[in-house]
C-alpha atoms as a PDB file:
ATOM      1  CA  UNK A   1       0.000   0.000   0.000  1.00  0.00           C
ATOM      2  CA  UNK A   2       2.657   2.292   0.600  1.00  0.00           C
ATOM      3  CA  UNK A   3       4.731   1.971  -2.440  1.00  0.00           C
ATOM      4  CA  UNK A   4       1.151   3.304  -4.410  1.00  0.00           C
ATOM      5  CA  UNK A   5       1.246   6.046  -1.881  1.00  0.00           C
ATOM      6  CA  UNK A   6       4.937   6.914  -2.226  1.00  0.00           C
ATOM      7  CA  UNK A   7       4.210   6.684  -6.253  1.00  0.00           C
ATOM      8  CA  UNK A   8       1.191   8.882  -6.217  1.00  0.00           C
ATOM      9  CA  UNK A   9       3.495  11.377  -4.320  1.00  0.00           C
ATOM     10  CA  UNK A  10       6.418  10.918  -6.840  1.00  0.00           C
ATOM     11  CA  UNK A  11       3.534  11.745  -9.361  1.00  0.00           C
ATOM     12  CA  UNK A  12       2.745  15.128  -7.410  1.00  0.00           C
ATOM     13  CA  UNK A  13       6.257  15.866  -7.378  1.00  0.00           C
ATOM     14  CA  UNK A  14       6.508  15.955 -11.132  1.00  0.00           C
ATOM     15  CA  UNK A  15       3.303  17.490 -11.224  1.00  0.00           C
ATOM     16  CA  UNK A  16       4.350  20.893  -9.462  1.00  0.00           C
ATOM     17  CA  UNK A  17       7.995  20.405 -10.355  1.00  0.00           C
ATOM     18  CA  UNK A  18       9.890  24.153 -10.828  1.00  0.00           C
ATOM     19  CA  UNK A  19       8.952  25.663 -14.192  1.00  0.00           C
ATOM     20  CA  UNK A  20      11.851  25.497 -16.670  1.00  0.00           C
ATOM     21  CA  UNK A  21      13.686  29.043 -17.017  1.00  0.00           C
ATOM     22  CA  UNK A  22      14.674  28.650 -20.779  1.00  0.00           C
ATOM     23  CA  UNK A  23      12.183  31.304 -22.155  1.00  0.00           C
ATOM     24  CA  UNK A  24      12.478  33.505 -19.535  1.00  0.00           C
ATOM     25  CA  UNK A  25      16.438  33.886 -20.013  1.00  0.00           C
ATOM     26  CA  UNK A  26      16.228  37.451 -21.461  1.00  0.00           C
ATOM     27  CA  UNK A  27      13.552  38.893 -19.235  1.00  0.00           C
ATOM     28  CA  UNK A  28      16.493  37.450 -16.147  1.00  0.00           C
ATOM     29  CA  UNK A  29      19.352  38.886 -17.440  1.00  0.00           C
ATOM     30  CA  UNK A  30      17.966  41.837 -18.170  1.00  0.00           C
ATOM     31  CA  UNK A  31      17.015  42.044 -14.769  1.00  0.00           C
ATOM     32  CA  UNK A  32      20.381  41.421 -13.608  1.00  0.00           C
ATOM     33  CA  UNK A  33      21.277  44.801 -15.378  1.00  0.00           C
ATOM     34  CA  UNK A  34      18.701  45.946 -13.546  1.00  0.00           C
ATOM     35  CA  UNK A  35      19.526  45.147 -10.293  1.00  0.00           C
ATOM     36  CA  UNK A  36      23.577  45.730 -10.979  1.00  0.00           C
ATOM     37  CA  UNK A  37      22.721  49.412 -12.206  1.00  0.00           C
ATOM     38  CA  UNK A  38      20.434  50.241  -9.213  1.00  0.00           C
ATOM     39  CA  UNK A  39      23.571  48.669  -6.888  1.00  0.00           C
ATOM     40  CA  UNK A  40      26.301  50.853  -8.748  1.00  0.00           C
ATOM     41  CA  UNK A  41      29.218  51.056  -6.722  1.00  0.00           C
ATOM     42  CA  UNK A  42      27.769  49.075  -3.448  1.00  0.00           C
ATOM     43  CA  UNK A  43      27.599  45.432  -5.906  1.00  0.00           C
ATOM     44  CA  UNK A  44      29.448  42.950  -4.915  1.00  0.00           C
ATOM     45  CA  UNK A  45      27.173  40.035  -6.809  1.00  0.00           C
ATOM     46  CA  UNK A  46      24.290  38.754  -7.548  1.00  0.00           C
ATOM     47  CA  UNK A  47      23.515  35.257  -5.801  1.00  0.00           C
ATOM     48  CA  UNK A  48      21.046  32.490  -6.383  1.00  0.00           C
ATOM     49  CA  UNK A  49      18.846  31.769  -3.389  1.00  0.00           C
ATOM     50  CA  UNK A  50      16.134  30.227  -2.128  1.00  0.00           C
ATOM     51  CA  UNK A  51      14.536  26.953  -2.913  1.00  0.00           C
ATOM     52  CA  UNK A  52      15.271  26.626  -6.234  1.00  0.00           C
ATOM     53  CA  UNK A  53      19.282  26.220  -5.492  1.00  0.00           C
ATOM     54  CA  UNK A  54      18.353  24.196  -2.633  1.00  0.00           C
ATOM     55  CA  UNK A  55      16.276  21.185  -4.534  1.00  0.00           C
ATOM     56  CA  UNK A  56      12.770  22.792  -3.024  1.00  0.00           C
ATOM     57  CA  UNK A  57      11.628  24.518  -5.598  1.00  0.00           C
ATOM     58  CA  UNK A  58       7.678  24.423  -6.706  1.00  0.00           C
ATOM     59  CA  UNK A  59       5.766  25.434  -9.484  1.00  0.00           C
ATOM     60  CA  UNK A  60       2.975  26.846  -6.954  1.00  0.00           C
ATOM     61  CA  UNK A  61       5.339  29.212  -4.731  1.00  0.00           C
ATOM     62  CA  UNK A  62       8.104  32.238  -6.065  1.00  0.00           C
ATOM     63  CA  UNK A  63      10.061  30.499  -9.061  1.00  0.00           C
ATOM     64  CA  UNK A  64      13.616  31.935  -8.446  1.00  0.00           C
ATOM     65  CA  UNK A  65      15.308  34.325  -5.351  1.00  0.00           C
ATOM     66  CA  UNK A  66      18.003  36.500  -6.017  1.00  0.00           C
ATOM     67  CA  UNK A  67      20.371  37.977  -3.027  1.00  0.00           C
ATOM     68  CA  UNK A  68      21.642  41.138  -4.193  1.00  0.00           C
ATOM     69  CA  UNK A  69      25.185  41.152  -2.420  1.00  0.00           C
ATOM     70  CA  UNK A  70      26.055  45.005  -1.096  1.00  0.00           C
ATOM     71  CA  UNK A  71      29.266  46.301  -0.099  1.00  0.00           C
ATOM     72  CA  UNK A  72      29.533  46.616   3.995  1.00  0.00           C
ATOM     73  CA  UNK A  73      29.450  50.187   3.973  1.00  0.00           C
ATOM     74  CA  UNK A  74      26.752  50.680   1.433  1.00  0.00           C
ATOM     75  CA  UNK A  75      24.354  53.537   2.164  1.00  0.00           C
ATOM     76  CA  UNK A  76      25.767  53.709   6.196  1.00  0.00           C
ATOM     77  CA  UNK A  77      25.227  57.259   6.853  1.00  0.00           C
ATOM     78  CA  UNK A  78      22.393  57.290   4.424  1.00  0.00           C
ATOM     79  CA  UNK A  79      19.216  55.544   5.967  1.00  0.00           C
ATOM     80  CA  UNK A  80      20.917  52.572   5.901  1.00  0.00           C
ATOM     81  CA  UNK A  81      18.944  49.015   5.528  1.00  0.00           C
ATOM     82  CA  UNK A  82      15.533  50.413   5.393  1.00  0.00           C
ATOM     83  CA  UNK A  83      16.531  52.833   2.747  1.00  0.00           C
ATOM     84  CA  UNK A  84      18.347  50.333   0.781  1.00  0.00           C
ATOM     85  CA  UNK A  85      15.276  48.417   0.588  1.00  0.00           C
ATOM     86  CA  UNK A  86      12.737  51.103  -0.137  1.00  0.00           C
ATOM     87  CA  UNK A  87      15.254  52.543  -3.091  1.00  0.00           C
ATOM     88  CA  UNK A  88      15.097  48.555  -4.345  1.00  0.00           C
ATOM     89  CA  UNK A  89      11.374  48.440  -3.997  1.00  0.00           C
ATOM     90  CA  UNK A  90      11.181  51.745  -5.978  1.00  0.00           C
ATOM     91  CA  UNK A  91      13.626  51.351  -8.389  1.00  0.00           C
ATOM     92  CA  UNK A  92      11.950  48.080  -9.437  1.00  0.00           C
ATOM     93  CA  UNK A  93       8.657  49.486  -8.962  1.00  0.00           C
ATOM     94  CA  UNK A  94       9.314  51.859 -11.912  1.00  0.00           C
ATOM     95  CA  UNK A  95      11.226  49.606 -14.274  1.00  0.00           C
ATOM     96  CA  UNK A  96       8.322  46.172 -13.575  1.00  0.00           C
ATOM     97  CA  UNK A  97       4.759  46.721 -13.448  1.00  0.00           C
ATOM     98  CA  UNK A  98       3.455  43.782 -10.564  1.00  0.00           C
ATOM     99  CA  UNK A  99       6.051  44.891  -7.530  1.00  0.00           C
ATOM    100  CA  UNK A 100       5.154  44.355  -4.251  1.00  0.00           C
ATOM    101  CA  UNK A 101       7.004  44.372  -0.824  1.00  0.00           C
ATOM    102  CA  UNK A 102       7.544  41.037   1.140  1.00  0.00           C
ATOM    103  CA  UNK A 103       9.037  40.606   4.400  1.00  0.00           C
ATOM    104  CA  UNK A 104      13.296  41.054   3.185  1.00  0.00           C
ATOM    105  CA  UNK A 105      12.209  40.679  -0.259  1.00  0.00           C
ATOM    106  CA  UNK A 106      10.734  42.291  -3.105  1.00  0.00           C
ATOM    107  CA  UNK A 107       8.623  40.611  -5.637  1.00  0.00           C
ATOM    108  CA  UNK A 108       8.031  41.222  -9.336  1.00  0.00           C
ATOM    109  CA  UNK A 109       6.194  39.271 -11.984  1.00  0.00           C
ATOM    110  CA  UNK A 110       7.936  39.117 -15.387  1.00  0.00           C
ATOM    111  CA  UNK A 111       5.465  37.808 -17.647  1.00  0.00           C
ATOM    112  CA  UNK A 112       4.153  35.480 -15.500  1.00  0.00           C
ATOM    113  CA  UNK A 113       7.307  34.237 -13.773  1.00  0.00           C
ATOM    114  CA  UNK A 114       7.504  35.263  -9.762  1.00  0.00           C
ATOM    115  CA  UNK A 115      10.803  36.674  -8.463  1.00  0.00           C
ATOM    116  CA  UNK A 116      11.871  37.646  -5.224  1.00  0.00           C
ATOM    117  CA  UNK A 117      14.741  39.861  -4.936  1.00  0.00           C
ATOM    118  CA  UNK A 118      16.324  41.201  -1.374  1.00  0.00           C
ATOM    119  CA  UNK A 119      19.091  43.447  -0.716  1.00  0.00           C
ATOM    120  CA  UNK A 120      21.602  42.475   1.718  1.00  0.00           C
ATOM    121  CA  UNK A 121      24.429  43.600   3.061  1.00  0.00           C
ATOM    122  CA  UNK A 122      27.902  41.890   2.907  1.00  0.00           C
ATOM    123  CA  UNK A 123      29.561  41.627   6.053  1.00  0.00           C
ATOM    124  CA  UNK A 124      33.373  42.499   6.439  1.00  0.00           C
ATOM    125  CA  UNK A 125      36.190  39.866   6.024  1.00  0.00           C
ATOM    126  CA  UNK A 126      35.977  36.099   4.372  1.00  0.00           C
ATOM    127  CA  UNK A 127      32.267  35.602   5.439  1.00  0.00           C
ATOM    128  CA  UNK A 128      29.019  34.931   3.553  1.00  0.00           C
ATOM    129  CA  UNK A 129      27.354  36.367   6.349  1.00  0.00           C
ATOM    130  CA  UNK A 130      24.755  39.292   5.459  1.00  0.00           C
ATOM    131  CA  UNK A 131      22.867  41.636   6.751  1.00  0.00           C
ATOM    132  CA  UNK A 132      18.996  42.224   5.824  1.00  0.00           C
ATOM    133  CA  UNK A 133      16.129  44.207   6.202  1.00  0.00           C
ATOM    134  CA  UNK A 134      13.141  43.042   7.721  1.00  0.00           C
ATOM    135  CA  UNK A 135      10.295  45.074   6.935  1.00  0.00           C
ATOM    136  CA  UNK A 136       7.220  43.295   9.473  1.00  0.00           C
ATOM    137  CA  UNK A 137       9.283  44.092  12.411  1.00  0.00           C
ATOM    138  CA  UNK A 138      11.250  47.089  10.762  1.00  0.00           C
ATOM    139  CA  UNK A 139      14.887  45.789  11.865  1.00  0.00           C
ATOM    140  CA  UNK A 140      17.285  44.453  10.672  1.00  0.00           C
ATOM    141  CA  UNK A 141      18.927  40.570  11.254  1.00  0.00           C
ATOM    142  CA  UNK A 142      22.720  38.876  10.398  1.00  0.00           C
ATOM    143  CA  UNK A 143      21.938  35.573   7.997  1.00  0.00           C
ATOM    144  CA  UNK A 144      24.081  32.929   6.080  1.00  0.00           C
ATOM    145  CA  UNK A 145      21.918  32.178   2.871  1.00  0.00           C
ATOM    146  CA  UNK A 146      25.206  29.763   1.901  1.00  0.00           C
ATOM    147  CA  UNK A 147      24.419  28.123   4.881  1.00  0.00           C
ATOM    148  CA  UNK A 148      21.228  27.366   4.579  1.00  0.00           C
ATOM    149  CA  UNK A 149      21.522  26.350   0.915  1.00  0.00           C
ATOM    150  CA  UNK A 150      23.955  23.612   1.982  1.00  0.00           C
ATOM    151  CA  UNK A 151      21.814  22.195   4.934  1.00  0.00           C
ATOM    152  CA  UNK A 152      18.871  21.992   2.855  1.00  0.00           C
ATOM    153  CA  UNK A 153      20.659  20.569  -0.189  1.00  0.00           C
ATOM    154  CA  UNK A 154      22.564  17.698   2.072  1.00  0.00           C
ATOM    155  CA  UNK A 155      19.644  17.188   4.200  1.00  0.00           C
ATOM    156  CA  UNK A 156      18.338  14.589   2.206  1.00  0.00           C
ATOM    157  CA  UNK A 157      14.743  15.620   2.809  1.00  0.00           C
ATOM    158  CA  UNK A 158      13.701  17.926  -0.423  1.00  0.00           C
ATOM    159  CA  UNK A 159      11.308  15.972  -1.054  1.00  0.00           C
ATOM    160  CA  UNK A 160       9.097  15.622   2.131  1.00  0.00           C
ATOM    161  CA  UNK A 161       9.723  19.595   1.954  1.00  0.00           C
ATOM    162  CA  UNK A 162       8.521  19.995  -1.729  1.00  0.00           C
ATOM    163  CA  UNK A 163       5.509  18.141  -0.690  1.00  0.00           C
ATOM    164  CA  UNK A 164       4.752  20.150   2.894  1.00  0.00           C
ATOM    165  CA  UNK A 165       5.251  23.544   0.652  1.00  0.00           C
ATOM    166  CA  UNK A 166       2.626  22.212  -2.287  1.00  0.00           C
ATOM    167  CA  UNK A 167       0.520  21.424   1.036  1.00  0.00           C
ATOM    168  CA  UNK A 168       0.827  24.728   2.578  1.00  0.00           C
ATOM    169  CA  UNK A 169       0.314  26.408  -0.830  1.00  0.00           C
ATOM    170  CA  UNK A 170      -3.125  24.287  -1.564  1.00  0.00           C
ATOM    171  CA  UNK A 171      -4.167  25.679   1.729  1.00  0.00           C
ATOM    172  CA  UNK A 172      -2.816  29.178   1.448  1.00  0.00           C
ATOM    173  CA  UNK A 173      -1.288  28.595   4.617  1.00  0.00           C
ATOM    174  CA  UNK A 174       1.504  31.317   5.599  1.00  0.00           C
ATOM    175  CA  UNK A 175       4.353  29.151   6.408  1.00  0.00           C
ATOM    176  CA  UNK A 176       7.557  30.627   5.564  1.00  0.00           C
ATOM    177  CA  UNK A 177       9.707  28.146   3.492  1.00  0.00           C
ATOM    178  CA  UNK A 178      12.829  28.950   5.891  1.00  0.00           C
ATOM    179  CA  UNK A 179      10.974  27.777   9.072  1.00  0.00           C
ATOM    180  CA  UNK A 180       9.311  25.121   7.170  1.00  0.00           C
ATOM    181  CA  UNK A 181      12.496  23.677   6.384  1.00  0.00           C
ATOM    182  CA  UNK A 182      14.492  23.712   9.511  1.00  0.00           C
ATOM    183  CA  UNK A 183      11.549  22.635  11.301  1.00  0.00           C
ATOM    184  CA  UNK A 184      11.391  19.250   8.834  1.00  0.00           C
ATOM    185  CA  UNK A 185      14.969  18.831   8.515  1.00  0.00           C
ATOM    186  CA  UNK A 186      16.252  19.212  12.368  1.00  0.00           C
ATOM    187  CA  UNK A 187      13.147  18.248  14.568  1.00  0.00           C
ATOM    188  CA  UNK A 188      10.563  15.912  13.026  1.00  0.00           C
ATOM    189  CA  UNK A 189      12.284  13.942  10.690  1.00  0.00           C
ATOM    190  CA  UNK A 190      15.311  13.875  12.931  1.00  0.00           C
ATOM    191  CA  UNK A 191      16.230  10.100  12.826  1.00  0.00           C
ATOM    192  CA  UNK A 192      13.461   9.031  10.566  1.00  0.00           C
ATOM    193  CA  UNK A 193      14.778   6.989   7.156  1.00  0.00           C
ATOM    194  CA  UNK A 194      15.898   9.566   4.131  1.00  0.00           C
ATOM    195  CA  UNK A 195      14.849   6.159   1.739  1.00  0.00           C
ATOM    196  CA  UNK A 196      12.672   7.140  -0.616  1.00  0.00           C
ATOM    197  CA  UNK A 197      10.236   3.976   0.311  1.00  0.00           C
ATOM    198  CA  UNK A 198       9.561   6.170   3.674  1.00  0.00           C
ATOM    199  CA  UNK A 199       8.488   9.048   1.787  1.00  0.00           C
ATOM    200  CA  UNK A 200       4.764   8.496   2.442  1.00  0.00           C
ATOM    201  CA  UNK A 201       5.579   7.419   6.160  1.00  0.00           C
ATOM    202  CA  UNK A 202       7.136  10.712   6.696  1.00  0.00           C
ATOM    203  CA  UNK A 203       4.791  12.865   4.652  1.00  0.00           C
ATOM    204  CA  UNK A 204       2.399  11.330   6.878  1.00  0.00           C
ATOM    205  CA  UNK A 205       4.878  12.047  10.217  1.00  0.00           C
ATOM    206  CA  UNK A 206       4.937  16.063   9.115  1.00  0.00           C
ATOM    207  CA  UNK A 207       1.000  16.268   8.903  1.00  0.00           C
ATOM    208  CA  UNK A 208       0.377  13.875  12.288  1.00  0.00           C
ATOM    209  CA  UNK A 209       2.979  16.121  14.262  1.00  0.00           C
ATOM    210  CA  UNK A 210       1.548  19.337  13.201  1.00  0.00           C
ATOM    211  CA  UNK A 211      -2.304  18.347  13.830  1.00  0.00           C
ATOM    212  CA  UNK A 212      -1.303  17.389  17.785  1.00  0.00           C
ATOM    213  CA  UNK A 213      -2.551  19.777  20.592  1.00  0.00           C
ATOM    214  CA  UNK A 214       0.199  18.973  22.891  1.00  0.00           C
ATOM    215  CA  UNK A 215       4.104  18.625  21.933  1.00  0.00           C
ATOM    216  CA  UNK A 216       3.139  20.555  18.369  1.00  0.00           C
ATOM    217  CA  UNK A 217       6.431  21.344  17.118  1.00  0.00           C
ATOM    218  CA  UNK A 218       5.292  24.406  16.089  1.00  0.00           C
ATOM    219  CA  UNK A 219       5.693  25.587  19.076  1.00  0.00           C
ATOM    220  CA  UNK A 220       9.149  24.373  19.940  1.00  0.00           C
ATOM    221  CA  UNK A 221      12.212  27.532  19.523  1.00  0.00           C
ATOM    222  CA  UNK A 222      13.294  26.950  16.309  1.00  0.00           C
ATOM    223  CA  UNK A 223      16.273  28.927  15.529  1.00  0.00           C
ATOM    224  CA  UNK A 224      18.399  29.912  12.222  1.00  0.00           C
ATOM    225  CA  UNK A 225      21.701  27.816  12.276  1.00  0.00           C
ATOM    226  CA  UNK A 226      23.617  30.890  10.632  1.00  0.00           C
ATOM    227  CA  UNK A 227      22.595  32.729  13.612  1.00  0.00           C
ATOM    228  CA  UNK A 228      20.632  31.514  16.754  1.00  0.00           C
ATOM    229  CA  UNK A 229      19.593  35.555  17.387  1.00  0.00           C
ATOM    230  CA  UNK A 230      17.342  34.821  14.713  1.00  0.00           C
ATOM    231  CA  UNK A 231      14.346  33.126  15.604  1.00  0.00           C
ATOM    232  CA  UNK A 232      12.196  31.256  13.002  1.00  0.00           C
ATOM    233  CA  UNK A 233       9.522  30.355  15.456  1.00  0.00           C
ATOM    234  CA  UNK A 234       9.047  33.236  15.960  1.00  0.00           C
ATOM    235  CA  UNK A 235       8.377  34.202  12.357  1.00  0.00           C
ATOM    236  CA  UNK A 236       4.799  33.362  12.595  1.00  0.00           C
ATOM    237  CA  UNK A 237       1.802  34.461  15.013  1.00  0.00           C
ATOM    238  CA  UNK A 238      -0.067  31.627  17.497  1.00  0.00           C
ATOM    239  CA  UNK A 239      -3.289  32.550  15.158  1.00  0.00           C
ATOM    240  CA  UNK A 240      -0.924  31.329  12.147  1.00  0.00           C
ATOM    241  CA  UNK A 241       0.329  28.376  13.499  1.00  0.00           C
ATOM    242  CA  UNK A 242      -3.311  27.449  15.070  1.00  0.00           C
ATOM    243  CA  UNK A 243      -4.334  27.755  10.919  1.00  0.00           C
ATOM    244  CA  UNK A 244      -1.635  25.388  10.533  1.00  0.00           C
ATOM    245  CA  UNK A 245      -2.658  22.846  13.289  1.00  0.00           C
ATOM    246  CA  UNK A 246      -5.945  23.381  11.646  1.00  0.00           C
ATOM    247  CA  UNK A 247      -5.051  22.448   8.118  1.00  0.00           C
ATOM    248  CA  UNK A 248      -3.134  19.098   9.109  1.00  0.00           C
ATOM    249  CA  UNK A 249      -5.860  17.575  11.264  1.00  0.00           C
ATOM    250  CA  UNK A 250      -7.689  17.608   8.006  1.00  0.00           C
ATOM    251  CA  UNK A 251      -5.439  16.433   5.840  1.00  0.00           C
ATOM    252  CA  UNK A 252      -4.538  13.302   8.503  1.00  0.00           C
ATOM    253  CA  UNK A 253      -8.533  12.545   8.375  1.00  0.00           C
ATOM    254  CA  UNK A 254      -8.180  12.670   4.673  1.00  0.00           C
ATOM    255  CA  UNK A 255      -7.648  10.587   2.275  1.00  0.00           C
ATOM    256  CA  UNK A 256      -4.152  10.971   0.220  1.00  0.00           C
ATOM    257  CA  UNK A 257      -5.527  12.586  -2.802  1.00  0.00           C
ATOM    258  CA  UNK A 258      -7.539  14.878  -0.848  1.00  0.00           C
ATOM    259  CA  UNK A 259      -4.593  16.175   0.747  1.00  0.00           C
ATOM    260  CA  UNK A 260      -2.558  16.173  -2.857  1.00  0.00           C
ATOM    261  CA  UNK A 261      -4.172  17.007  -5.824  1.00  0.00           C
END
C-alpha cells in the first residue's frame, strides 16, 4: 500500500515540479542589469537563493530568489537598511509593473514568472554572512543564505519539503519556506529513514505532528543555524500556526488525494 502512496506522491512531485527558465532567459538577465545598475558602486554580486538552489523549488510558490550582495558600507550614513530596501522596492517598482514588498524581499512578476529579490548587506572579512532588512518588524537581522543552501541541499529531505510547501500552498497557509524547512529537517524527521520507500511514512509524520494539541512542534524555539539571534519560530503568530494545526488535522482525516491534488 505504501509503495502506491509513495508513487502517487512521486507523481505530485513531477506534477508541481519548478517551471523550466529557458524562455524567460532574457527577461532574467535583463534584470540582472537591472539590479547591478540600481547597486552601482555598493555590488558585490548577484547570488542564487532560495529553494530553487536548494532542490525545493515548486511550481505553486516564487520560481527563483536572487540575493543582491552590497558592499559593507553601502548607504551607512544614508538611511541605511531600510533605505536600501525602499530605493530597491522603488527602483523596481518603476522599471516592472506587478512589484510588491515582502518581508526582506521584493517581488516582481515578469510575464508570469515570480521573483523575489532582497538586498543584503555583505559583512566584512571572508564571510558569507549578510545583513537584511526586515520590513514586518522594521529591523534588521545577520543571515548565512550559503548556509542554509547547503543544509537543505545535504539534508536529504527535499522531497518531504517539496511536498509540505505544495501542502501549505493548496491551503494558502503562511508558512515561511525557511521555518518550514528547519523545522522538517532538524526536529521531526530527525532520525526518521531519508529512503525514498519512507516518503509516504514521513509525509504522513509532518501532517500527524503538526495536527497534535500537545508537543506541536510548532511551538518548539526553532532557531536559524547561521545565527541563533534569529528566531524562526518566531516568524509566525499563534493565530498562524493554530491555521496550521488546523489544516493538518484535516489532511490526517483525509484521504491521500484529498490532501494532494
Amino acid at each position: 500500500m505504501n509503495e502506491d502512496i509513495t508513487m502517487y506522491l512521486q507523481q505530485i512531485l513531477q506534477k508541481y515540479q519548478a517551471r523550466n527558465l529557458t524562455n524567460y532567459s532574457l527577461a532574467i538577465s535583463n534584470l540582472k542589469s537591472v539590479l547591478q545598475t540600481w547597486a552601482g558602486s555598493c555590488f558585490v554580486e548577484i547570488k542564487n537563493s532560495g529553494s530553487r538552489v536548494k532542490g525545493t523549488a515548486i511550481s505553486l510558490a516564487s520560481d527563483v530568489d536572487f540575493l543582491v550582495s552590497l558592499t559593507s558600507g553601502c548607504n551607512e550614513n544614508k538611511g541605511g537598511l531600510k533605505s536600501i530596501y525602499d530605493s530597491l522596492f522603488n527602483k523596481l517598482k518603476n522599471s516592472y509593473q506587478n512589484v510588491r514588498k515582502q518581508n526582506v524581499s521584493v517581488r516582481i512578476n515578469l510575464s508570469g514568472l515570480e521573483v523575489d529579490v532582497t538586498p543584503a548587506r555583505k559583512q566584512t572579512g571572508n564571510t558569507n554572512n549578510h545583513n537584511l532588512y526586515v520590513s514586518k518588524s522594521n529591523t534588521w537581522k545577520q543571515t548565512n543564505i550559503q548556509k542554509h543552501i547547503i543544509d537543505i541541499v545535504q539534508s536529504g529531505r527535499t522531497n518531504e519539503i517539496r511536498l509540505i510547501k505544495i501542502w501549505r500552498e493548496l491551503n494558502k497557509i503562511d508558512f515561511p519556506s525557511i521555518y518550514l524547512e528547519y523545522l522538517v529537517v532538524n526536529n521531526i524527521l530527525l532520525n526518521k529513514s531519508k529512503d525514498l520507500n519512507s516518503l509516504a511514512d514521513n509525509v504522513s509524520s509532518i501532517l500527524t505532528e503538526l495536527a497534535k494539541e500537545s508537543g506541536n512542534p510548532l511551538y518548539l524555539r526553532v532557531t536559524d543555524p547561521a545565527n541563533t539571534a534569529n528566531i524562526l519560530s518566531d516568524l509566525l503568530t499563534q493565530a498562524e500556526k493554530i491555521k496550521i494545526k488546523n489544516a493538518a488535522k484535516i489532511a490526517i482525516q483525509s484521504n491521500w488525494n484529498q490532501v494532494f491534488y
